[in-house]
C-alpha atoms as a PDB file:
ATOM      1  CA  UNK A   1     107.927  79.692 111.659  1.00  0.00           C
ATOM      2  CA  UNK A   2     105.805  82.940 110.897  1.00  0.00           C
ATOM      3  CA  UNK A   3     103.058  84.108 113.005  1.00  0.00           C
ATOM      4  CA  UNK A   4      99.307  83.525 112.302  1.00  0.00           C
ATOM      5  CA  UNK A   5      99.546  87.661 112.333  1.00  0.00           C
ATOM      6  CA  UNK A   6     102.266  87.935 110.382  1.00  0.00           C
ATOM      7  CA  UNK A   7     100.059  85.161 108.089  1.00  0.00           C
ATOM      8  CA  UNK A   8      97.024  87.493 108.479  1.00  0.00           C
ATOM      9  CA  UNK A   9      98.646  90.610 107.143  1.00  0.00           C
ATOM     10  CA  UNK A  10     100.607  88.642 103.891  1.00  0.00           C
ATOM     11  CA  UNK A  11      96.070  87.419 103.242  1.00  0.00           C
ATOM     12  CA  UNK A  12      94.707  91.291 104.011  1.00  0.00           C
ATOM     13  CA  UNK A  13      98.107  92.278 101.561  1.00  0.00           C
ATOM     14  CA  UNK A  14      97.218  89.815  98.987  1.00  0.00           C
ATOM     15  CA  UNK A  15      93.631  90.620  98.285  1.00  0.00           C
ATOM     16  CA  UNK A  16      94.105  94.417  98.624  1.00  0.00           C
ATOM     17  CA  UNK A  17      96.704  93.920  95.864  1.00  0.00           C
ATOM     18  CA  UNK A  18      94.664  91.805  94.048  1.00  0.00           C
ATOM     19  CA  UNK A  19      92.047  94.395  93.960  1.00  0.00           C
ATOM     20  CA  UNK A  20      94.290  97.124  92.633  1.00  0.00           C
ATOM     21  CA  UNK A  21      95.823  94.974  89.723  1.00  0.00           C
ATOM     22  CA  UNK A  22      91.928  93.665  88.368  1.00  0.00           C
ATOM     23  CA  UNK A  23      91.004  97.502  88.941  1.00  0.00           C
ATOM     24  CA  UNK A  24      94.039  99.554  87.369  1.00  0.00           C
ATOM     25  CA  UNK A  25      95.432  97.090  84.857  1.00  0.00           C
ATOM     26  CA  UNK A  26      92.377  95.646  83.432  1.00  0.00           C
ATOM     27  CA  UNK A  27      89.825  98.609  83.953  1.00  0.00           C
ATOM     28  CA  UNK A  28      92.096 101.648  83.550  1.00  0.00           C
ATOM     29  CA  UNK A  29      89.416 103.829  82.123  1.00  0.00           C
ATOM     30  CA  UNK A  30      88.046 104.324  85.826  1.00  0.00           C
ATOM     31  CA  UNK A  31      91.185 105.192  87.352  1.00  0.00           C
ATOM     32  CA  UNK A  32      90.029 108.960  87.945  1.00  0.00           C
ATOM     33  CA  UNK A  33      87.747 106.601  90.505  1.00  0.00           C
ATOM     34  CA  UNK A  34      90.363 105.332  92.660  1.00  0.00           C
ATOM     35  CA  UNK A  35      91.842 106.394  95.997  1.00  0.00           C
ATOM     36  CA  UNK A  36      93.347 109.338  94.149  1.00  0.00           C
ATOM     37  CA  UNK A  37      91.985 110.135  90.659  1.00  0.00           C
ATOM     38  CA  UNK A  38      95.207 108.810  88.441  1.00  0.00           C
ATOM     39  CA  UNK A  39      96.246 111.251  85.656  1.00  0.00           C
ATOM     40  CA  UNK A  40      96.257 108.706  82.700  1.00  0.00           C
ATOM     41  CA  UNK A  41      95.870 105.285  81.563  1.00  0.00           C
ATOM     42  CA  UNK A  42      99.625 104.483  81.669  1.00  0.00           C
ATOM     43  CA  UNK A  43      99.842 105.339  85.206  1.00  0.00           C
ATOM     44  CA  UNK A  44      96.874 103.700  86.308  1.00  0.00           C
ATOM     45  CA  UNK A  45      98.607  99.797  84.361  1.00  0.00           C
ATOM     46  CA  UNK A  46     101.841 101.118  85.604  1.00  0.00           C
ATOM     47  CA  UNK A  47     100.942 101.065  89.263  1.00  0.00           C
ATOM     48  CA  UNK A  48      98.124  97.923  88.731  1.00  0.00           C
ATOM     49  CA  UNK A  49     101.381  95.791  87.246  1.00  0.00           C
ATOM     50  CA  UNK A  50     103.360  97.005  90.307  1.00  0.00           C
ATOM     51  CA  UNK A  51     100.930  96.106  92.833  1.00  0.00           C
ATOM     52  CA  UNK A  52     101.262  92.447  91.163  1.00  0.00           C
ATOM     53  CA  UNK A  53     104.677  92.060  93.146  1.00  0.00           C
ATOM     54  CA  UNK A  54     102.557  93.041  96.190  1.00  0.00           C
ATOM     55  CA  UNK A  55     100.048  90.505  95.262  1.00  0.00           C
ATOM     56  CA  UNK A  56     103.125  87.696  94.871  1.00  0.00           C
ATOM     57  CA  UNK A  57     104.425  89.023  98.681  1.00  0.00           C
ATOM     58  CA  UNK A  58     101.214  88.883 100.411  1.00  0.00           C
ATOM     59  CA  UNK A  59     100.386  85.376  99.254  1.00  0.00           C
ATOM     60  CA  UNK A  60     103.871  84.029 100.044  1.00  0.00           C
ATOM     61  CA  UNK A  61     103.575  85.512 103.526  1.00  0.00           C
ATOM     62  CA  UNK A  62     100.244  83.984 103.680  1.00  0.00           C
ATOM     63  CA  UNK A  63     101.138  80.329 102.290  1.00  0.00           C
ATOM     64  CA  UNK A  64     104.759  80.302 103.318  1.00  0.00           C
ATOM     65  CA  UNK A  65     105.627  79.717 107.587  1.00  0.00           C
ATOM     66  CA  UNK A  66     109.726  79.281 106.863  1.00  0.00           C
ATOM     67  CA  UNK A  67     111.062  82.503 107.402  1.00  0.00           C
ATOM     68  CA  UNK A  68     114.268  81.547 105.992  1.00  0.00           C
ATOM     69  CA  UNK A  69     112.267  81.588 102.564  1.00  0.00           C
ATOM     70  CA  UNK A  70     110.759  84.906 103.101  1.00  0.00           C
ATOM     71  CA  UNK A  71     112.994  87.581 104.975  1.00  0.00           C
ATOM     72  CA  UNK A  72     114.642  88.553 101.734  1.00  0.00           C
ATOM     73  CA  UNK A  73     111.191  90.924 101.625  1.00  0.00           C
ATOM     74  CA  UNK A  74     111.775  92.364 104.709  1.00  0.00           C
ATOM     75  CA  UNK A  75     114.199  95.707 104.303  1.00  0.00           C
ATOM     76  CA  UNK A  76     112.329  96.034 101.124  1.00  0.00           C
ATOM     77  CA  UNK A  77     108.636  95.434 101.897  1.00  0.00           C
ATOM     78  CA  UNK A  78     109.652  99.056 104.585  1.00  0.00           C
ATOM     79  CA  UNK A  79     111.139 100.613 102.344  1.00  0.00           C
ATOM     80  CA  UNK A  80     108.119  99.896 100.045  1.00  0.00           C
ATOM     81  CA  UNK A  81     105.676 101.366 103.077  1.00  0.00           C
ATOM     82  CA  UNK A  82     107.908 104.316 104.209  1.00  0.00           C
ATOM     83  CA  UNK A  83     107.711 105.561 100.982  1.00  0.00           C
ATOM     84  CA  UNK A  84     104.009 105.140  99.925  1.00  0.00           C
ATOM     85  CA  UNK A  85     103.304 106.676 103.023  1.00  0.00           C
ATOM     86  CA  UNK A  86     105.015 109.433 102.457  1.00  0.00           C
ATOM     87  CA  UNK A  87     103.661 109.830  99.023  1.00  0.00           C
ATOM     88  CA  UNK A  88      99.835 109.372 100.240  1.00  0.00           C
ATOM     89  CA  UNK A  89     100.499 111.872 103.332  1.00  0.00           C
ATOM     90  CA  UNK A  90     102.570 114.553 100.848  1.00  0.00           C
ATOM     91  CA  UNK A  91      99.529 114.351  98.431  1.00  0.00           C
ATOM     92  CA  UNK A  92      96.804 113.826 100.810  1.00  0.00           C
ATOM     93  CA  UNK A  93      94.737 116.880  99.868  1.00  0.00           C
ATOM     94  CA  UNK A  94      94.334 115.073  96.066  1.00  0.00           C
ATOM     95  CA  UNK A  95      92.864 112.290  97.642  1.00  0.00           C
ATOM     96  CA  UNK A  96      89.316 111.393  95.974  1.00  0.00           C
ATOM     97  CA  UNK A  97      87.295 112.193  99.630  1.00  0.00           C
ATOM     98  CA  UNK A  98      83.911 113.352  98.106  1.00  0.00           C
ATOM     99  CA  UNK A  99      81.975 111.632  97.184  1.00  0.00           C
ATOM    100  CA  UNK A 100      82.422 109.055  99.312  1.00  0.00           C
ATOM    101  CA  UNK A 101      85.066 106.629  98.146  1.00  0.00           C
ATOM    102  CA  UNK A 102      85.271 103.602  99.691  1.00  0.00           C
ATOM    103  CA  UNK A 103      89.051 103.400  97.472  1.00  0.00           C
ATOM    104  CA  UNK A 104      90.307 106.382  99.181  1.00  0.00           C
ATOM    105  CA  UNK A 105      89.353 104.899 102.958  1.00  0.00           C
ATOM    106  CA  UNK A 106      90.546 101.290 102.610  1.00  0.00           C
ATOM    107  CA  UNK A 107      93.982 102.569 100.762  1.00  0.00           C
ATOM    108  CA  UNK A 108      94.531 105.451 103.479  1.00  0.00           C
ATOM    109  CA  UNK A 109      93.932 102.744 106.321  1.00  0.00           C
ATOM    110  CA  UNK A 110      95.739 100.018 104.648  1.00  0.00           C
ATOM    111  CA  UNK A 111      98.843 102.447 104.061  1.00  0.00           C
ATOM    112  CA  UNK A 112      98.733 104.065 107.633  1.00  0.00           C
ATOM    113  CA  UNK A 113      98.446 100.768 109.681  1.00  0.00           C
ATOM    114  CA  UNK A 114     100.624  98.966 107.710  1.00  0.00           C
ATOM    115  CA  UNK A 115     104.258 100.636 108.348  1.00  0.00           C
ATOM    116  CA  UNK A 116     103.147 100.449 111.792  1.00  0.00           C
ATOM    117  CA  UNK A 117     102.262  96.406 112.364  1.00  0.00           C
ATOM    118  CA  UNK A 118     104.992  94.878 110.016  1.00  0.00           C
ATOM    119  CA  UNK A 119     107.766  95.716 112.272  1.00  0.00           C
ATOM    120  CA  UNK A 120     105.930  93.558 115.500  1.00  0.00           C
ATOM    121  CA  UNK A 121     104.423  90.166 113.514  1.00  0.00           C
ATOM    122  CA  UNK A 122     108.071  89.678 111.571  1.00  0.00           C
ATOM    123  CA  UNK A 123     109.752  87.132 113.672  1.00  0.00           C
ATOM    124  CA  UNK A 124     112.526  88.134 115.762  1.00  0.00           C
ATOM    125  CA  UNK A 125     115.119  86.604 118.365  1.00  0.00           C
ATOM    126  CA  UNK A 126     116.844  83.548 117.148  1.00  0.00           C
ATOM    127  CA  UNK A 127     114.182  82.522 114.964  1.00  0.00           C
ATOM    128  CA  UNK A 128     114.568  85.716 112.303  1.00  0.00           C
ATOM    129  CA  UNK A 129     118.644  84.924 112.741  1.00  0.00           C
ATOM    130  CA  UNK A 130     118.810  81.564 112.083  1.00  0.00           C
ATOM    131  CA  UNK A 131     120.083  80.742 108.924  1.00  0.00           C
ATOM    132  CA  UNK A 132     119.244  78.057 106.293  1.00  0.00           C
ATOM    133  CA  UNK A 133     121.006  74.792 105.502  1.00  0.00           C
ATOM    134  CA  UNK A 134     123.928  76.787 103.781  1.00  0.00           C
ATOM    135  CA  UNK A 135     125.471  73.013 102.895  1.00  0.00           C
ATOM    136  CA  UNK A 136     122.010  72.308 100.845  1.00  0.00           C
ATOM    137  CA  UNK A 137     121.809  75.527  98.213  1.00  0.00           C
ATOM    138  CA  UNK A 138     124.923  77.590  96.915  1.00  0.00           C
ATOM    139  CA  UNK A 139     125.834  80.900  97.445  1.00  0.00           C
ATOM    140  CA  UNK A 140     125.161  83.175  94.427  1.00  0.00           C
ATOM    141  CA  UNK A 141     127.104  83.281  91.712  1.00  0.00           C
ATOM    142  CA  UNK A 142     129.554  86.343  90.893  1.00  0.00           C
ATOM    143  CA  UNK A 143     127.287  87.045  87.885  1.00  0.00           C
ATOM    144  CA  UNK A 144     124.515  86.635  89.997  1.00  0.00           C
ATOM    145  CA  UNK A 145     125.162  89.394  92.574  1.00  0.00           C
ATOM    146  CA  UNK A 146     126.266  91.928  90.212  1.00  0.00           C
ATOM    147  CA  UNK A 147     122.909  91.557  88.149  1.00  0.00           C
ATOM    148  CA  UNK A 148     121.571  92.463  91.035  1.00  0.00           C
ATOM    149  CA  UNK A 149     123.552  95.437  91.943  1.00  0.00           C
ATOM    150  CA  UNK A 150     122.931  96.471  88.824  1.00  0.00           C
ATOM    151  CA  UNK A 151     119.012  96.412  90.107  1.00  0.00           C
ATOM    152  CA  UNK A 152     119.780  98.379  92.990  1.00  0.00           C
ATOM    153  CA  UNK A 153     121.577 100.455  90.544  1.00  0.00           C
ATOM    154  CA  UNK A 154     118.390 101.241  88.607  1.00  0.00           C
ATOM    155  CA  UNK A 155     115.669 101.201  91.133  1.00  0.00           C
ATOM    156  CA  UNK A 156     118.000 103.897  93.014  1.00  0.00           C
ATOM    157  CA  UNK A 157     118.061 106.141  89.616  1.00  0.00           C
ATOM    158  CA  UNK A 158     114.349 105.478  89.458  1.00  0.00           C
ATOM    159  CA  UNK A 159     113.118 106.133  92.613  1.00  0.00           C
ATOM    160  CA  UNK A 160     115.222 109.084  93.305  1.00  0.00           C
ATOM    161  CA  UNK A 161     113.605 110.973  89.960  1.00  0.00           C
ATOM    162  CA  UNK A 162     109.969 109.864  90.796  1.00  0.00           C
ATOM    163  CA  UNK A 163     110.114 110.708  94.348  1.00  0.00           C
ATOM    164  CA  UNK A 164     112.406 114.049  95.067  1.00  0.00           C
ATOM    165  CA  UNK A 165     111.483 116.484  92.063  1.00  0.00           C
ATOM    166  CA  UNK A 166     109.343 114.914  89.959  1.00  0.00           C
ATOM    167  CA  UNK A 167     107.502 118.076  88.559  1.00  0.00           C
ATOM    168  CA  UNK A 168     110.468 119.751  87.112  1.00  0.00           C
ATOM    169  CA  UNK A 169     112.308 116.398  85.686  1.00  0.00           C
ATOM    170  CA  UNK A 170     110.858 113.365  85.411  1.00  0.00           C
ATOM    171  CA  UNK A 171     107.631 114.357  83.777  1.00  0.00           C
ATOM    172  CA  UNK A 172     109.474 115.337  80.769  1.00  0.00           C
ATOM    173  CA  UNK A 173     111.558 112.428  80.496  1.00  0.00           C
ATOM    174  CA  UNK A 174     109.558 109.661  81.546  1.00  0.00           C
ATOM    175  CA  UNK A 175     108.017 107.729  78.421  1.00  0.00           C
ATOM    176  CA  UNK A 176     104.641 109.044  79.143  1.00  0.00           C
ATOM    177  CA  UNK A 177     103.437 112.590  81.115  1.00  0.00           C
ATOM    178  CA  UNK A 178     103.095 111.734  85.121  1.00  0.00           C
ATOM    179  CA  UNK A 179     101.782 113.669  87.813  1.00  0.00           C
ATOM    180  CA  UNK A 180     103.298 114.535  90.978  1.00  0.00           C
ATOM    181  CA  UNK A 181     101.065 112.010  93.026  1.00  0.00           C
ATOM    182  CA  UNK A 182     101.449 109.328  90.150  1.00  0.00           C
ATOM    183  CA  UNK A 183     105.377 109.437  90.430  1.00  0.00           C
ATOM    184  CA  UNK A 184     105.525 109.420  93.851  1.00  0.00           C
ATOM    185  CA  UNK A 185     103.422 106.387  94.128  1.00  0.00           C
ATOM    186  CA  UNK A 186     105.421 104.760  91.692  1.00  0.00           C
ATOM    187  CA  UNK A 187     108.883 105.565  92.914  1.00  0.00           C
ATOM    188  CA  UNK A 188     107.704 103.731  96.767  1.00  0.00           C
ATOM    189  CA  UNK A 189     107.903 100.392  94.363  1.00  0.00           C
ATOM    190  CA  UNK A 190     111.190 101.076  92.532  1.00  0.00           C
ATOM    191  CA  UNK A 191     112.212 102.005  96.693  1.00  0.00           C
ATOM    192  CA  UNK A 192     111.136  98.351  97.677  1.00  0.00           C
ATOM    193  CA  UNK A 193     113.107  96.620  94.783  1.00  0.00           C
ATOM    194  CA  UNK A 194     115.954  98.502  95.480  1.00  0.00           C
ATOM    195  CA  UNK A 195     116.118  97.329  99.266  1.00  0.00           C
ATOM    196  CA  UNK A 196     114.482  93.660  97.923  1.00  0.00           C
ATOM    197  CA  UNK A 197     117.484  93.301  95.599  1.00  0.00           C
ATOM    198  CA  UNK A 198     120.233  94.555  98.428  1.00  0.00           C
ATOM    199  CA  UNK A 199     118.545  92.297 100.896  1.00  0.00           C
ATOM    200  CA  UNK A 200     118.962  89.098  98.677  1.00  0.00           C
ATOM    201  CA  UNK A 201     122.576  90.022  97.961  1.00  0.00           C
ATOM    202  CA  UNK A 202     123.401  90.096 101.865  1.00  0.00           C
ATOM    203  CA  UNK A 203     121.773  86.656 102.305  1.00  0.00           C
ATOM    204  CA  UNK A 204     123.651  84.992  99.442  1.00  0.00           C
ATOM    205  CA  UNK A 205     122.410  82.163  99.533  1.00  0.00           C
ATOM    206  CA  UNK A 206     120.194  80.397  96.786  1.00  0.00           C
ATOM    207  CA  UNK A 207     117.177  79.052  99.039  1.00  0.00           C
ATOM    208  CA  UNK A 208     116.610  81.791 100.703  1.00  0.00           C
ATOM    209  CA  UNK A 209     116.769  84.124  97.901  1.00  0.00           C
ATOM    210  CA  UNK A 210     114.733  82.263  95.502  1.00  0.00           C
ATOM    211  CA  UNK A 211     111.622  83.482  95.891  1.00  0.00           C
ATOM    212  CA  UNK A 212     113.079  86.469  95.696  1.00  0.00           C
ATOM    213  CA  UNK A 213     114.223  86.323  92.216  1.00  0.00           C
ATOM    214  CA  UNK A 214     110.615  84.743  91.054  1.00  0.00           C
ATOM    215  CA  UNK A 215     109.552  88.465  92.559  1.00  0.00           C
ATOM    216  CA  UNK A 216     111.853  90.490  90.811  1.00  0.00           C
ATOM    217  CA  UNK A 217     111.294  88.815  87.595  1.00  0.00           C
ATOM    218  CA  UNK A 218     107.259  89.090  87.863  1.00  0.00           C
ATOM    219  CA  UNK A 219     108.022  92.478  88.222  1.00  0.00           C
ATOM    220  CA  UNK A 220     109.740  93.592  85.341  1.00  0.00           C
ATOM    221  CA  UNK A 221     108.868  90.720  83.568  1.00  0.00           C
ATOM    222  CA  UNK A 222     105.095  92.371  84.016  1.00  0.00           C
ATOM    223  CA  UNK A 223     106.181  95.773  82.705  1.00  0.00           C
ATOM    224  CA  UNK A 224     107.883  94.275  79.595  1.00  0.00           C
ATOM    225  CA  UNK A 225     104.425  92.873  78.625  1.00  0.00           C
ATOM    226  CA  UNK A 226     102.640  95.629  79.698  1.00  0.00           C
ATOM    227  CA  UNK A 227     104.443  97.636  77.525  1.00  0.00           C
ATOM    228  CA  UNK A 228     104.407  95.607  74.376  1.00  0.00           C
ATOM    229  CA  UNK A 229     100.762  95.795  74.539  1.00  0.00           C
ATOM    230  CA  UNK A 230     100.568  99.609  74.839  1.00  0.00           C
ATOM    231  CA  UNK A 231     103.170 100.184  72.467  1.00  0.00           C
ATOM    232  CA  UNK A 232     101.104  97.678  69.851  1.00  0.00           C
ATOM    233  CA  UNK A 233      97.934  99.601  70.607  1.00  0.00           C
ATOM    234  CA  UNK A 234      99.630 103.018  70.081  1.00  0.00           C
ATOM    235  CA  UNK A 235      99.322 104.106  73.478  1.00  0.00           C
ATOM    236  CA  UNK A 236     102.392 106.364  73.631  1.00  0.00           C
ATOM    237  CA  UNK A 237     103.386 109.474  72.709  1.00  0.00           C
ATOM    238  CA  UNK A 238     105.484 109.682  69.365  1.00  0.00           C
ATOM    239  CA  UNK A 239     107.563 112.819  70.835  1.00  0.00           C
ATOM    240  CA  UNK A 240     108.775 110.595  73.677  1.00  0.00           C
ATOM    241  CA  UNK A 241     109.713 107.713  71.602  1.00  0.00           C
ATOM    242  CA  UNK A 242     113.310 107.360  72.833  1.00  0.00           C
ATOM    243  CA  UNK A 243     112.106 107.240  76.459  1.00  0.00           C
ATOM    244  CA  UNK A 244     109.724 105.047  75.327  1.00  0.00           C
ATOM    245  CA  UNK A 245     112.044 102.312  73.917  1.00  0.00           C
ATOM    246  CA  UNK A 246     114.621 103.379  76.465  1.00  0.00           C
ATOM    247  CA  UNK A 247     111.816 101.968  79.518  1.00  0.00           C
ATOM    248  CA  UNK A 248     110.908  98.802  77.530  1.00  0.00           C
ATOM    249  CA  UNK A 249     114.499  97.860  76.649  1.00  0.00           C
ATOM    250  CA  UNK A 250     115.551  98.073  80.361  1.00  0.00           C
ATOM    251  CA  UNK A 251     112.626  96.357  81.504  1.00  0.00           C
ATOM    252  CA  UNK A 252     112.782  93.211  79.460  1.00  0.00           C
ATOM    253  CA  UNK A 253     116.762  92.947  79.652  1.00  0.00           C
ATOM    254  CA  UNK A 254     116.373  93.011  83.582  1.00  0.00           C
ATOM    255  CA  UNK A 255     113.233  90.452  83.458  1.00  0.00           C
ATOM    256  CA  UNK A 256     115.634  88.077  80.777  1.00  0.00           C
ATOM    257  CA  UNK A 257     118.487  88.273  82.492  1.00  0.00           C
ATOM    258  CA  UNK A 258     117.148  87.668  86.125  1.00  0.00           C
ATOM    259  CA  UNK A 259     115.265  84.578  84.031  1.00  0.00           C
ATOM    260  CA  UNK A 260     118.386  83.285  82.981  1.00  0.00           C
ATOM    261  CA  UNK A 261     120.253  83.327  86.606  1.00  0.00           C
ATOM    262  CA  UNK A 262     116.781  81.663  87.761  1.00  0.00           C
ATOM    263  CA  UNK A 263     117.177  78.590  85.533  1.00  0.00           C
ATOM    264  CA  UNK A 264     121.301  78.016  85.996  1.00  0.00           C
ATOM    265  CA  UNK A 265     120.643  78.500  90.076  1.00  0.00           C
ATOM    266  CA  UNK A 266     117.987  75.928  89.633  1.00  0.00           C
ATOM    267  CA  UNK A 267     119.798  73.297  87.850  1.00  0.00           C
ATOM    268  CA  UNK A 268     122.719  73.591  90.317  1.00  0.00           C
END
C-alpha cells in the first residue's frame, strides 16, 4: 500500500499538470506568460502535451494504493525531476520574476521540493520489494521488450540533443526553432521515458507494467495528434519539412506499435 503522502503528492502532481496542459496546449498564445516566457507556440503544446503524462502519473499515484501497479514510474518519475531541475536552476535568470508571476513561484517551488520528498513517501522495506502474483500475468513478450528498448533507444538520442548542447545542434534540426530553456525543459521528459521504459523492462511482468504502457502510449500517442493538427493548420516551417515528417513519423509508429503490444498483452 502507498502512503496518504505519497497519495498527497500524485493529487498536488495531478492538478499542477493539469494546469500546465489547459494553459500551454489549449491557450498557447500566452505562453510568453508562464513560469518562463516560452519562445513559440510549438514549444509551449510541446511541453503542455508532455505534462499530460505527468497529469496520467499524478492521478494514478493519487487513485492507485498497490505499489506493485505503480513502481514502474519510479527510476523514471527522478530522472524526470533531476533533470527539470537542472534545466529550471541552469536557466533561472530567464525566469518571468517581474512582474509578479504567480507561474514562475508555484513551478520553482513545485520543481525544488519535489526531487527532494519523492525519495521518503515511495514505499520501501519489503513492501516496495515484494513482487506481484507472477503466476497471474505473463512476462513480456520478446517483441515486447525490444519495442521498448527501442524507446530507451530514442528518448536517450532525444534527451541527450535537447539537454547537453542544444544551441549549436538541436535548434537547427529540430522540426521547429527551440530555445535553450525550451529544450532543456523538454529533454527532462524524453529523460523520464527513457528510465520509465528501462524500469518496465526490469519488472517484466505484464501487471505491473501495464499502466505503464497506457503512459507511454498517451505520450506519444499525444504528440502524434498534436502534430497532425499543427501540420493541418500550417504551423511549421516549410525549410524544416524533413524534420518535420521525420518527428511525426516516429511519434505515431512508437504510439501504434506500443498500442498494438497493449491489446495482444491484454487478451493473453
Amino acid at each position: 500500500m502507498t502512503s496518504s503522502s505519497y497519495r498527497n503528492v500524485g493529487l498536488t502532481q495531478f492538478l499542477l499538470a493539469l494546469g500546465f496542459v489547459i494553459w500551454l496546449v489549449f491557450l498557447p498564445g500566452f505562453a510568453g506568460h508562464f513560469a518562463w516566457p516560452i519562445g513559440s507556440r510549438l514549444s509551449s503544446m510541446f511541453i503542455g502535451t508532455s505534462f499530460a503524462l505527468r497529469c496520467f502519473e499524478g492521478f494514478m499515484m493519487w487513485r492507485e494504493s498497490n505499489w506493485s501497479r505503480l513502481r514502474w514510474m519510479s527510476w523514471g518519475t527522478m530522472a524526470f525531476l533531476v533533470f527539470i531541475f537542472a534545466a529550471t536552476y541552469w536557466h533561472v535568470d530567464q525566469i518571468n520574476w517581474t512582474p509578479f508571476n504567480i507561474a514562475a513561484i508555484v513551478w520553482m517551488i513545485a520543481y525544488t521540493a519535489e526531487p527532494l520528498v519523492i525519495p521518503f513517501v515511495e514505499p520501501r522495506g519489503a513492501e516496495a520489494s515484494a513482487t506481484a502474483a507472477k503466476s497471474a500475468q505473463p512476462a513480456l513478450s520478446n517483441p515486447l521488450q525490444n519495442a521498448l528498448t527501442i524507446v530507451m533507444f530514442v528518448a536517450a538520442v532525444l534527451l541527450g540533443m535537447l539537454f547537453i548542447n542544444p544551441a549549436k545542434f538541436i535548434t537547427n534540426y529540430w522540426p521547429w526553432p527551440v530555445t535553450p530553456f525550451d529544450a532543456r525543459i523538454m529533454s527532462s521528459f524524453f529523460a523520464g521515458i527513457l528510465f520509465w521504459a528501462a524500469r518496465m523492462k526490469a519488472l517484466n511482468n505484464w501487471s505491473e507494467i501495464r499502466m505503464g504502457m497506457q503512459g507511454l502510449i498517451l505520450f506519444f500517442g499525444g504528440h502524434f495528434l498534436v502534430w497532425a493538427f499543427n501540420l493541418v493548420t500550417g504551423q511549421f516551417d516549410l525549410v524544416r519539412t524533413l524534420s518535420v515528417w521525420v518527428y511525426g513519423i516516429v511519434m505515431g509508429l512508437l504510439a501504434a506499435v506500443l498500442l498494438l503490444f497493449y491489446f495482444q498483452h491484454e487478451k493473453q
